[in-house]
N, C-alpha and C. Protein backbone atom coordinates (compact mmCIF):
# COMPACT_ATOMS: atom_id res chain seq x y z
N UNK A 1 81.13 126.96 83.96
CA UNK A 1 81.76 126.72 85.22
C UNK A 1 81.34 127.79 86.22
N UNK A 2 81.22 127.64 87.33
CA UNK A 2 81.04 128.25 88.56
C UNK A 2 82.33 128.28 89.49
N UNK A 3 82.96 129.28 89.47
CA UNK A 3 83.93 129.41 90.34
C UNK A 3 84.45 130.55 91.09
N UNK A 4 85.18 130.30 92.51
CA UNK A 4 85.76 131.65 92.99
C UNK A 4 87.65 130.89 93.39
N UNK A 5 87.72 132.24 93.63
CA UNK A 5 89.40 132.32 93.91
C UNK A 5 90.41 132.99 94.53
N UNK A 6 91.67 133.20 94.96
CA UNK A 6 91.92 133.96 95.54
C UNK A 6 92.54 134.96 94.02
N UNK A 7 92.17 135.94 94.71
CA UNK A 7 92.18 137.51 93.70
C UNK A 7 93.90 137.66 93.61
N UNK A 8 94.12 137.75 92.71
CA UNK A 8 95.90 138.06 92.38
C UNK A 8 95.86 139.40 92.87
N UNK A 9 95.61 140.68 93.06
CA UNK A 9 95.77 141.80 94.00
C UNK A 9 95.88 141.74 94.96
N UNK A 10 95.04 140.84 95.64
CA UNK A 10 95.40 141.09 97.46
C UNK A 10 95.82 139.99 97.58
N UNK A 11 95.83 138.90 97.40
CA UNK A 11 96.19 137.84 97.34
C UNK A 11 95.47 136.69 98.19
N UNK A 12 93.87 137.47 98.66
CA UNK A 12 93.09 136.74 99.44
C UNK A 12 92.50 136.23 98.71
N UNK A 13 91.78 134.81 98.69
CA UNK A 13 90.17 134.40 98.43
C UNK A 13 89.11 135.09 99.02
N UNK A 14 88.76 135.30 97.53
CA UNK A 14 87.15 136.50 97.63
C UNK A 14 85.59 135.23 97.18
N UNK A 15 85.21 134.96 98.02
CA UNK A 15 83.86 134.06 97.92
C UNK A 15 83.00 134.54 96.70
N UNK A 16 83.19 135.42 96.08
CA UNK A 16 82.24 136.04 95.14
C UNK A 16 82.65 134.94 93.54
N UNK A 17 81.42 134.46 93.56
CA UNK A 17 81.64 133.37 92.55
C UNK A 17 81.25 133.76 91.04
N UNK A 18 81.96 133.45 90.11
CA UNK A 18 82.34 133.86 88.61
C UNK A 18 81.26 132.93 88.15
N UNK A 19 80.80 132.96 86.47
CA UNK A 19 80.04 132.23 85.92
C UNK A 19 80.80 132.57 84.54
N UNK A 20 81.57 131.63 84.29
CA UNK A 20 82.07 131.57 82.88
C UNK A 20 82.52 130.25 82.22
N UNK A 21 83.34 130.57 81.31
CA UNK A 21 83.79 129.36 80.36
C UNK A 21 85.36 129.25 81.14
N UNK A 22 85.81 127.86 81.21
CA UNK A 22 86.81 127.23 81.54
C UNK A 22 88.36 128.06 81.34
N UNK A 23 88.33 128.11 79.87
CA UNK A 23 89.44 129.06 79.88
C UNK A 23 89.37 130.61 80.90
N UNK A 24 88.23 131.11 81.60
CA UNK A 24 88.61 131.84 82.35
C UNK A 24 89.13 131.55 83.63
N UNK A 25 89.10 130.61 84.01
CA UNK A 25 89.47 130.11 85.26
C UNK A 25 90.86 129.89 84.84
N UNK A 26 91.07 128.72 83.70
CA UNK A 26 92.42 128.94 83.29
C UNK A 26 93.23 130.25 83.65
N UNK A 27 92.68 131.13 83.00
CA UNK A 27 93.67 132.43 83.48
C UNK A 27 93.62 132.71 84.51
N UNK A 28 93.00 132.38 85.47
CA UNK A 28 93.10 133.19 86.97
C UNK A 28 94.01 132.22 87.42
N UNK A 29 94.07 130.79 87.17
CA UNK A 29 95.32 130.02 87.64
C UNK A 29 96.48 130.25 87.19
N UNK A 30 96.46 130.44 85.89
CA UNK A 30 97.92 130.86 85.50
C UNK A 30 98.44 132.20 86.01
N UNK A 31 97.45 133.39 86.37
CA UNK A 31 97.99 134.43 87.03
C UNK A 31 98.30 134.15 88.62
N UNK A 32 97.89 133.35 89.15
CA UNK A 32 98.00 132.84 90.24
C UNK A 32 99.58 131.87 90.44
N UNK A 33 99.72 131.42 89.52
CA UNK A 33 100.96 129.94 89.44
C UNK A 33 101.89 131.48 89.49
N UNK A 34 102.42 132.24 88.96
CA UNK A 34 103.31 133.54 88.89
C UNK A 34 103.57 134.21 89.94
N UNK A 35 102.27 134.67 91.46
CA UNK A 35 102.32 134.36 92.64
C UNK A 35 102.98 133.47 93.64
N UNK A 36 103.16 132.47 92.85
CA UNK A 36 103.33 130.96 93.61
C UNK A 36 102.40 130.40 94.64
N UNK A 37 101.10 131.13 94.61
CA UNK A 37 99.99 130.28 95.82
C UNK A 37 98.73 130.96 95.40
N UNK A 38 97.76 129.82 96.09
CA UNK A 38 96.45 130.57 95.46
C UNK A 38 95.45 129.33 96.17
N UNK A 39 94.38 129.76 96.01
CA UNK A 39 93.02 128.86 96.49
C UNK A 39 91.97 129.03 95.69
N UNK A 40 91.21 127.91 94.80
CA UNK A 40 90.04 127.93 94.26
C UNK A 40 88.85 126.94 94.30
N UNK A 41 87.86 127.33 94.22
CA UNK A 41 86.31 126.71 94.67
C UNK A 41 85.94 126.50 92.49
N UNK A 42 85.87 125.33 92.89
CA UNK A 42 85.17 125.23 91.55
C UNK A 42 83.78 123.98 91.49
N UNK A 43 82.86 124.17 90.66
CA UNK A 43 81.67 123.54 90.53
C UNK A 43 81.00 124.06 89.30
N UNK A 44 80.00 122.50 88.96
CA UNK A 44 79.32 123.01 87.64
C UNK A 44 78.18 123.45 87.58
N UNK A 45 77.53 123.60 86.97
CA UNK A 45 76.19 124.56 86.87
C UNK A 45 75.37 124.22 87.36
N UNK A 46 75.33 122.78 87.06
CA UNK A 46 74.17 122.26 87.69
C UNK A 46 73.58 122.11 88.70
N UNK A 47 74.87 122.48 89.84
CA UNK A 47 74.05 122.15 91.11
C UNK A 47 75.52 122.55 91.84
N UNK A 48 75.21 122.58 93.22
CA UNK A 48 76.45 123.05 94.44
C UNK A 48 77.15 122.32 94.48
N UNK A 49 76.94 120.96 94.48
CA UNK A 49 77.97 119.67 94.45
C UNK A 49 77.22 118.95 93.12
N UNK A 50 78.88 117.92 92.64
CA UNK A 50 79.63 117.80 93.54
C UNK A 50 81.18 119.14 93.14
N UNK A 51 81.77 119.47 94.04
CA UNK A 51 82.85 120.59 94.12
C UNK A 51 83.97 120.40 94.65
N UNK A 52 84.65 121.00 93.92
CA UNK A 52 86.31 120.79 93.95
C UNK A 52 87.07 121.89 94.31
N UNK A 53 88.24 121.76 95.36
CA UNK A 53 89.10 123.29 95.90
C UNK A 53 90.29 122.54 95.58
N UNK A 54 90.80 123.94 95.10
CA UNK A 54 92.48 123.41 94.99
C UNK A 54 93.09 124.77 95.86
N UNK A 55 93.70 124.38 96.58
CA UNK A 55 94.90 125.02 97.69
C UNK A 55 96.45 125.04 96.99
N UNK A 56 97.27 125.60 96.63
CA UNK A 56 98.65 125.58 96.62
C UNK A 56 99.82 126.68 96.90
N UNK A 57 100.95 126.11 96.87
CA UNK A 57 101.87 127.15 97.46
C UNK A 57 103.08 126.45 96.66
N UNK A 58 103.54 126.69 95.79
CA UNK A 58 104.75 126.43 94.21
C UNK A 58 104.18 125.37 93.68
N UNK A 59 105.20 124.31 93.43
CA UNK A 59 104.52 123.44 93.05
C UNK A 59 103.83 122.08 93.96
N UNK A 60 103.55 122.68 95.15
CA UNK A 60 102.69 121.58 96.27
C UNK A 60 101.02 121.71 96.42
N UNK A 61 100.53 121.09 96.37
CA UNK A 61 98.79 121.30 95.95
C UNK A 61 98.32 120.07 96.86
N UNK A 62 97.02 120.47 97.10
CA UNK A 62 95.83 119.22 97.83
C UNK A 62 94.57 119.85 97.41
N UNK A 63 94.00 118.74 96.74
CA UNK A 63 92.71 119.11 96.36
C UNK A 63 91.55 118.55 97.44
N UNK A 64 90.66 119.17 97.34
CA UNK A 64 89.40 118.71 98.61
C UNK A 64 88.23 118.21 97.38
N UNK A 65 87.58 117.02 97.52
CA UNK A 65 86.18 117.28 96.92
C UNK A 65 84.62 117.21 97.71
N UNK A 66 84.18 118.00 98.21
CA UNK A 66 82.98 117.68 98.37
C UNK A 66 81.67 117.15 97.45
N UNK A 67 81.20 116.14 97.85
CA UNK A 67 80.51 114.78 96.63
C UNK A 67 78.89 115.42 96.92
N UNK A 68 78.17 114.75 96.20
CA UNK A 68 76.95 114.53 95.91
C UNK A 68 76.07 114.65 96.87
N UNK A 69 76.43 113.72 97.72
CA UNK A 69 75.86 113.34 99.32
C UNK A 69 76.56 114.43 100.63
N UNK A 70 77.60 115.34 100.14
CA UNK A 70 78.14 116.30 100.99
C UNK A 70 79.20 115.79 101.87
N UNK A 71 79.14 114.76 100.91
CA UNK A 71 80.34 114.06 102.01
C UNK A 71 81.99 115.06 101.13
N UNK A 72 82.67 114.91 102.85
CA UNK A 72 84.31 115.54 101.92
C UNK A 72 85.36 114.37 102.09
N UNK A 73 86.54 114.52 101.12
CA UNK A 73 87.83 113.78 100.80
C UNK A 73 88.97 114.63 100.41
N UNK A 74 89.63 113.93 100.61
CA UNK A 74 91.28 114.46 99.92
C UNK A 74 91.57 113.78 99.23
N UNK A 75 92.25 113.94 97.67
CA UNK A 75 92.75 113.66 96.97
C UNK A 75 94.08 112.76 97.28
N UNK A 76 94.31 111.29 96.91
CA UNK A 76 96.07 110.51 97.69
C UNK A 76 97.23 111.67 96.93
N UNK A 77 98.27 111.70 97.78
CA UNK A 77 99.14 112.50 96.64
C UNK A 77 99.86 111.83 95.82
N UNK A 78 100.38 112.24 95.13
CA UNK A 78 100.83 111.61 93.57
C UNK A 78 103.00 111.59 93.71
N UNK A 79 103.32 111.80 95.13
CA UNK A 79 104.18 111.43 95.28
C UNK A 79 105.89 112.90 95.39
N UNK A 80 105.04 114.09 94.58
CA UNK A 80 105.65 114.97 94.73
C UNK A 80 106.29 114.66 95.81
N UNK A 81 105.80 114.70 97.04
CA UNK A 81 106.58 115.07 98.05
C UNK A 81 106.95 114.01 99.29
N UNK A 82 107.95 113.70 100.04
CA UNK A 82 107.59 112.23 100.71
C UNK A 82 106.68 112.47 101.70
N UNK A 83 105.70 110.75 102.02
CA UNK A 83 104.75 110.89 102.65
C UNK A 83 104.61 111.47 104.60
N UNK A 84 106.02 111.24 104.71
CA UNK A 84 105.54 111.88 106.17
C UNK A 84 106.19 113.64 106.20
N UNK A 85 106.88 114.03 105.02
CA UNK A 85 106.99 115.45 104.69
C UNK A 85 105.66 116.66 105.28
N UNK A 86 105.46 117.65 106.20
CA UNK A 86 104.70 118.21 106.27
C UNK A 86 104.45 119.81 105.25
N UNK A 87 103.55 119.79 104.60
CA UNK A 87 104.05 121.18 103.69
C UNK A 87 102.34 121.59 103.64
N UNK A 88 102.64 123.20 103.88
CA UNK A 88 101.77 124.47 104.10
C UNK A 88 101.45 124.43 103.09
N UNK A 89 99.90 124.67 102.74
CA UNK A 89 99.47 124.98 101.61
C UNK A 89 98.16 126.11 101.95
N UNK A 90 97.50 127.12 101.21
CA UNK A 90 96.80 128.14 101.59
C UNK A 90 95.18 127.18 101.25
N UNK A 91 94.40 127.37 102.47
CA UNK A 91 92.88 126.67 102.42
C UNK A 91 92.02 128.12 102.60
N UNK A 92 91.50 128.53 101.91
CA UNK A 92 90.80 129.85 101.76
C UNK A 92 92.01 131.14 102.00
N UNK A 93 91.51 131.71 103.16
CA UNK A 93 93.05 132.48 103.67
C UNK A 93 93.98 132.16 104.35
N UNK A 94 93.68 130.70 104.83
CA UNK A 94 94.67 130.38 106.12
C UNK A 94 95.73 129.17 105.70
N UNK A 95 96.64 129.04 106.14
CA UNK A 95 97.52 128.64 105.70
C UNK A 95 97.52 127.12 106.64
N UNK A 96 97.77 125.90 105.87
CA UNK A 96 97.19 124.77 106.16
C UNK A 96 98.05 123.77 106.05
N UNK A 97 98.39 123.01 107.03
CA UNK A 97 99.51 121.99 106.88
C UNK A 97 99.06 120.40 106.64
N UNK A 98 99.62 120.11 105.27
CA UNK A 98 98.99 118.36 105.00
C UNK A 98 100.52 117.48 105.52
N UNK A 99 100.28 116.15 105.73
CA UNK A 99 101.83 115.72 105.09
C UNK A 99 101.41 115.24 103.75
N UNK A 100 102.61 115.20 103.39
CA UNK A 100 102.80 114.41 101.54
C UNK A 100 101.83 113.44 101.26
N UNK A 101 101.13 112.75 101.77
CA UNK A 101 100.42 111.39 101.62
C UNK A 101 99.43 111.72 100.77
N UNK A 102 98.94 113.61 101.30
CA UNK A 102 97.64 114.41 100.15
C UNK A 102 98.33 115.36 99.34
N UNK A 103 99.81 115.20 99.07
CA UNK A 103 100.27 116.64 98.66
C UNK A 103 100.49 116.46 96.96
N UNK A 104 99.86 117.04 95.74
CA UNK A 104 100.07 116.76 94.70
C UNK A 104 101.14 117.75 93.89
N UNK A 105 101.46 117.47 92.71
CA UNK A 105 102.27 118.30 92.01
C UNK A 105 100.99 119.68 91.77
N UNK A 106 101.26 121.22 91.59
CA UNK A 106 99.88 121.93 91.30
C UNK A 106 100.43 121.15 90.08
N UNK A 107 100.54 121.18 89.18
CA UNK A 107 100.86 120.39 87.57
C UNK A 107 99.06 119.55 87.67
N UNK A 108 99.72 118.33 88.47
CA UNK A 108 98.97 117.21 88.53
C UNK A 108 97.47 117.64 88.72
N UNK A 109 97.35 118.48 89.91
CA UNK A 109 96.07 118.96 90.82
C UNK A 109 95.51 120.01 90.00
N UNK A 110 95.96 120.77 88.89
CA UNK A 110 95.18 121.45 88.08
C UNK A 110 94.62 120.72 86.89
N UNK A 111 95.41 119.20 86.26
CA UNK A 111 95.08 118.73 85.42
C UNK A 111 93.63 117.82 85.87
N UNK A 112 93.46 117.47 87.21
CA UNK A 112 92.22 117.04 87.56
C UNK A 112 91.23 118.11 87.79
N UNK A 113 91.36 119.35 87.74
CA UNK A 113 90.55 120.19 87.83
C UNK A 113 89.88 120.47 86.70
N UNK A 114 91.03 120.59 85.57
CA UNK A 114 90.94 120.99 84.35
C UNK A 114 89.57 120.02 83.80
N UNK A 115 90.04 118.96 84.02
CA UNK A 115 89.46 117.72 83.07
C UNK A 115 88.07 117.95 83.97
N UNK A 116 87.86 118.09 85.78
CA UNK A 116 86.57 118.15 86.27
C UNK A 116 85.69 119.09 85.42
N UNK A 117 86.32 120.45 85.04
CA UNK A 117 85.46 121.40 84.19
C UNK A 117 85.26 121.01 82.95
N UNK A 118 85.83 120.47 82.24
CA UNK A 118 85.33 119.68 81.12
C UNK A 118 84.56 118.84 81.16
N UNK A 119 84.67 117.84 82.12
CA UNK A 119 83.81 116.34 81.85
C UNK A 119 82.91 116.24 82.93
N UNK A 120 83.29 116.58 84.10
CA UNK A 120 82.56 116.88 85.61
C UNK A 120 83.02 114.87 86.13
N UNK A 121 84.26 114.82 85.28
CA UNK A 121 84.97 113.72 86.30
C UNK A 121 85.75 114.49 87.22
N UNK A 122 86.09 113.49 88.35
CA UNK A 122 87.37 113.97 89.24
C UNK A 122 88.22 112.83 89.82
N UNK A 123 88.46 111.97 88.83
CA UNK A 123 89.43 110.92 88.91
C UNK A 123 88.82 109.64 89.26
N UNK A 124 89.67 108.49 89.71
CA UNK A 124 89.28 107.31 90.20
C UNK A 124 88.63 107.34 91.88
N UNK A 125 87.33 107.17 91.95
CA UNK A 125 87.03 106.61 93.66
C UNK A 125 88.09 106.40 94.74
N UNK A 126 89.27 105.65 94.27
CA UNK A 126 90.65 105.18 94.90
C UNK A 126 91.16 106.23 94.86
N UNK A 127 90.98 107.11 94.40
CA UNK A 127 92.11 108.13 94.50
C UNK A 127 91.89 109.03 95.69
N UNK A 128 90.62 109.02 96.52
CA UNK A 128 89.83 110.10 97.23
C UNK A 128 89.76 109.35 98.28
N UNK A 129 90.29 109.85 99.71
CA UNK A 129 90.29 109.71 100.89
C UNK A 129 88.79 110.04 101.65
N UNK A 130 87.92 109.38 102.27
CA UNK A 130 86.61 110.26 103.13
C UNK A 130 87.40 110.62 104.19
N UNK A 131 86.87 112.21 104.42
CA UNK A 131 87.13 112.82 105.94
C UNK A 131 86.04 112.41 106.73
């Protein structure tokens, strides 16, 4: 896996990208979920895309994917929250307002991450909005 994140010390996203095995990312999320917010860039070896960010702040998340062709989307949300609800979530350092329609459980939005670093799926076509 290829990934960066925001650093549990300062609590910024640092662009400086990691090269490891899955379970390390695991831990930087789980030290991150204890924070309650965090931002990460993830992608596989093979190439820059296609890449996945997850943004959250407790349990509210929106994932971004940029595809193949460089095109970007949002992830539909999975209902956590209602759809015209507006809720802040952190997009690198800045703090970013979706409504609910993209807002996932982090639960949900790490388990598609999880599985992207394993399999280099990232869910159903239907599930992904084009910006």
């Amino acid at each position: 896996m290829i990934w960066s994140a925001t650093t549990p010390e300062t609590g910024l996203f640092s662009g400086l990208e990691r090269h490891s095995a899955l379970a390390d990312l695991a831990d930087r999320f789980a030290r991150l979920r204890t924070l309650g917010r965090g931002y990460l860039e993830v992608r596989l070896p093979e190439g820059d895309l296609p890449c996945l960010t997850l943004g959250f702040r407790n349990d509210h998340a929106v994932l971004h994917r940029y595809d193949e062709s460089g095109g970007l989307s949002l992830h539909a949300g999975d209902g956590a929250t209602a759809p015209s609800t507006e809720v802040e979530v952190p997009i690198m350092n800045e703090p970013t307002e979706f409504t609910g329609d993209f807002i996932l459980s982090t639960g949900r939005a790490w388990q598609i991450v999880h599985t992207f670093g394993r399999t280099g799926a990232s869910g159903e076509p239907g599930d992904w909005y084009g910006l």
